[in-house]
N, C-alpha and C. Protein backbone atom coordinates (compact mmCIF):
# COMPACT_ATOMS: atom_id res chain seq x y z
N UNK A 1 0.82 -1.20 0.00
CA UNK A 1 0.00 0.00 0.00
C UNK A 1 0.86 1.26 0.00
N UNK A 2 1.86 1.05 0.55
CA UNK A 2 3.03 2.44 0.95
C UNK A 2 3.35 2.58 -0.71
N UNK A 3 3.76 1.47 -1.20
CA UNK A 3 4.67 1.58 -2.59
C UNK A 3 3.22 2.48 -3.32
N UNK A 4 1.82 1.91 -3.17
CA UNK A 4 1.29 2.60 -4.64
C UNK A 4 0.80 4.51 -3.47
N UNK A 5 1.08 4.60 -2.72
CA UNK A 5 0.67 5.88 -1.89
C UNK A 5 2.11 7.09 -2.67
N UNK A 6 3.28 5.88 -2.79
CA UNK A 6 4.27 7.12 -3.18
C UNK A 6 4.71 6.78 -4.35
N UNK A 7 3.84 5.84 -5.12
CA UNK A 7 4.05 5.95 -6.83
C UNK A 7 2.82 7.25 -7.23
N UNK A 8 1.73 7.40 -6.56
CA UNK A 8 0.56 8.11 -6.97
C UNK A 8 1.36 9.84 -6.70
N UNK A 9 1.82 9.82 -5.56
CA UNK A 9 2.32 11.22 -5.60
C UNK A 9 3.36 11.54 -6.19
N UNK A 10 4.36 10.74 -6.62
CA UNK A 10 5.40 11.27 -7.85
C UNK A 10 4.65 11.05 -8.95
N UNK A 11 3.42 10.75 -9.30
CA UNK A 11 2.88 10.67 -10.69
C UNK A 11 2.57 12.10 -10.92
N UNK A 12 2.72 12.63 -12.05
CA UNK A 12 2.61 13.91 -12.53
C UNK A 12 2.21 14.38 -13.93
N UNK A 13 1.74 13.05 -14.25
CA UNK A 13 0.96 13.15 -15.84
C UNK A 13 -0.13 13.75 -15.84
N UNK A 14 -1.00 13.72 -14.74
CA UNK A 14 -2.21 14.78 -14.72
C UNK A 14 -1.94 15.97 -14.73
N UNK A 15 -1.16 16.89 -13.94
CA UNK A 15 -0.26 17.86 -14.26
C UNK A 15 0.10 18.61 -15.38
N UNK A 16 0.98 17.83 -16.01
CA UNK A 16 1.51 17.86 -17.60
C UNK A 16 -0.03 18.15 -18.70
N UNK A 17 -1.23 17.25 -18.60
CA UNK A 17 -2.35 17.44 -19.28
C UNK A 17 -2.93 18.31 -19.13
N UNK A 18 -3.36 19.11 -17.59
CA UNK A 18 -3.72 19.95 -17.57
C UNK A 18 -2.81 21.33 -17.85
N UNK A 19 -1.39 21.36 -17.75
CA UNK A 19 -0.74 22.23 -18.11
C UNK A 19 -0.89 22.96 -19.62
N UNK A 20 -1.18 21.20 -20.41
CA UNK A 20 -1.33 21.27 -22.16
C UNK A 20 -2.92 22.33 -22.33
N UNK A 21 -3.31 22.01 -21.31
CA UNK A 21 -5.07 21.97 -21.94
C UNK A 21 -4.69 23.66 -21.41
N UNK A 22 -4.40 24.62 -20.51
CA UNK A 22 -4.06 25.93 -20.09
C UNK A 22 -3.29 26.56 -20.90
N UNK A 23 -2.40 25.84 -21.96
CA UNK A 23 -2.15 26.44 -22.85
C UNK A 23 -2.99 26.65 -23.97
N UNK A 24 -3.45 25.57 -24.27
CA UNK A 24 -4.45 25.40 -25.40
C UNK A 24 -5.47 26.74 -25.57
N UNK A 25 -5.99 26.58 -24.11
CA UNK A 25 -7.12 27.25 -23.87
C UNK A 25 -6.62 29.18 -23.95
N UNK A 26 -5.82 29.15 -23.75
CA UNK A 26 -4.54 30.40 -23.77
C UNK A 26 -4.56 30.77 -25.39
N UNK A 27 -4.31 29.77 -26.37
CA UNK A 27 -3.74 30.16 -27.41
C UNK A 27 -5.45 30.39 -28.16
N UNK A 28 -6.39 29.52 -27.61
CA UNK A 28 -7.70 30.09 -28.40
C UNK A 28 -8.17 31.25 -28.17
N UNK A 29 -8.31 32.00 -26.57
CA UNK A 29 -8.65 32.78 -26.56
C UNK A 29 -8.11 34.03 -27.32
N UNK A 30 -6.12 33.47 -27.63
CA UNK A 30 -5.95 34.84 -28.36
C UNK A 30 -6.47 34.80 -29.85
N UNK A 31 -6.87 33.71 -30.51
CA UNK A 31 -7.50 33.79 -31.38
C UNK A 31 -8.53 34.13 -31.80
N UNK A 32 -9.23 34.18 -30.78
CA UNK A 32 -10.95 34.74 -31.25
C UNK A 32 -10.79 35.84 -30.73
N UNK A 33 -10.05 36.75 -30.23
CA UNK A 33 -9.62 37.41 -30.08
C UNK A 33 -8.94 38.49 -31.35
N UNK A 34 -7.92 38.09 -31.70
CA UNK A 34 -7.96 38.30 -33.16
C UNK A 34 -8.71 38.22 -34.31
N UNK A 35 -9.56 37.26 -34.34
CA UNK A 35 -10.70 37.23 -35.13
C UNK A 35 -12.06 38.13 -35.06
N UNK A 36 -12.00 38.52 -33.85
CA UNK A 36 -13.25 40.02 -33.54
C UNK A 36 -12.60 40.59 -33.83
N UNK A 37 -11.44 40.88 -33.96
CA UNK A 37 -10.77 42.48 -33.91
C UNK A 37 -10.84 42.78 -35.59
N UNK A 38 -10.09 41.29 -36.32
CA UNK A 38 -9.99 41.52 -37.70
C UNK A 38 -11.55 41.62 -38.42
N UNK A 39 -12.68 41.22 -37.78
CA UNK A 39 -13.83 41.18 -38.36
C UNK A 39 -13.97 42.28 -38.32
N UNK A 40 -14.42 43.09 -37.08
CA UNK A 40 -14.73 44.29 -37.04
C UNK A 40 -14.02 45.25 -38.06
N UNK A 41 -12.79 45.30 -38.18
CA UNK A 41 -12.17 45.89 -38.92
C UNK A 41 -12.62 45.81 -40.54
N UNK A 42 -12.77 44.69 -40.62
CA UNK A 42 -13.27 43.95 -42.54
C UNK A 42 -14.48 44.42 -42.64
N UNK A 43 -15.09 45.00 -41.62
CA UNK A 43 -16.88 45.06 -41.60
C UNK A 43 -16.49 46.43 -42.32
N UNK A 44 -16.14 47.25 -40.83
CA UNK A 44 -15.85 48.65 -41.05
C UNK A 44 -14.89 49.20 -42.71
N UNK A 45 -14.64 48.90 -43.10
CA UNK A 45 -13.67 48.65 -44.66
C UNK A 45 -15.05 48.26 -45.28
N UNK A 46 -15.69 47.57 -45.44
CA UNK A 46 -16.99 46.93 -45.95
C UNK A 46 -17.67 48.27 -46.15
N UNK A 47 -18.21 49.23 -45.28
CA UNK A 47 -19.03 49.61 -45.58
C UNK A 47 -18.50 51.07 -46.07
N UNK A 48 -16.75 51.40 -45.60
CA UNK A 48 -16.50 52.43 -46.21
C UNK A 48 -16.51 52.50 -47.88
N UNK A 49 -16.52 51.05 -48.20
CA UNK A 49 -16.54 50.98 -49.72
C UNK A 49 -17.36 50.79 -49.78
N UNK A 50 -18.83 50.41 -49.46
CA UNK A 50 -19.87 50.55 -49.80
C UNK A 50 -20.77 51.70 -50.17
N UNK A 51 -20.01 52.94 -49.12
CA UNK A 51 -20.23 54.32 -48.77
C UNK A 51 -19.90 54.75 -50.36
N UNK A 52 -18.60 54.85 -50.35
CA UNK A 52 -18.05 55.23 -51.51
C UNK A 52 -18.56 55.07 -53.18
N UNK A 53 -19.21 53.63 -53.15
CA UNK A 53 -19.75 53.04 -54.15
C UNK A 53 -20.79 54.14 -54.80
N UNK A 54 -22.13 53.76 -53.32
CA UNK A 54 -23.39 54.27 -53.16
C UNK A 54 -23.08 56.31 -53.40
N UNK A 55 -21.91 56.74 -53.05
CA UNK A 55 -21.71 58.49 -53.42
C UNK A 55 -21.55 58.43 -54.95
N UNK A 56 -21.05 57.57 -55.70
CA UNK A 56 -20.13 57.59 -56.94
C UNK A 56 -21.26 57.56 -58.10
């Protein structure tokens, strides 16, 4: 019982997975993140040429 009490606490693969998944979750948020920013931007461009069209 001692041996699996101090194999379980040097185990550290749960650790490591959740470390992966905090990155993961890290690198999406900067993505949709970037993706509102660039939308908004493509919208706003959208309608300045639309503007432009509709004066011409």
């Amino acid at each position: 019982m001692q041996n699996f009490i101090t194999r379980f606490m040097n185990d550290e693969s749960g650790a490591t997975a959740i470390e992966y998944g905090l990155i993961a979750a890290l690198i999406s948020v900067g993505i949709i993140a970037a993706a509102t920013s660039l939308g908004d931007n493509l919208a706003t461009k959208f309608n300045e040429v639309a503007t432009a069209v509709d004066g011409a």
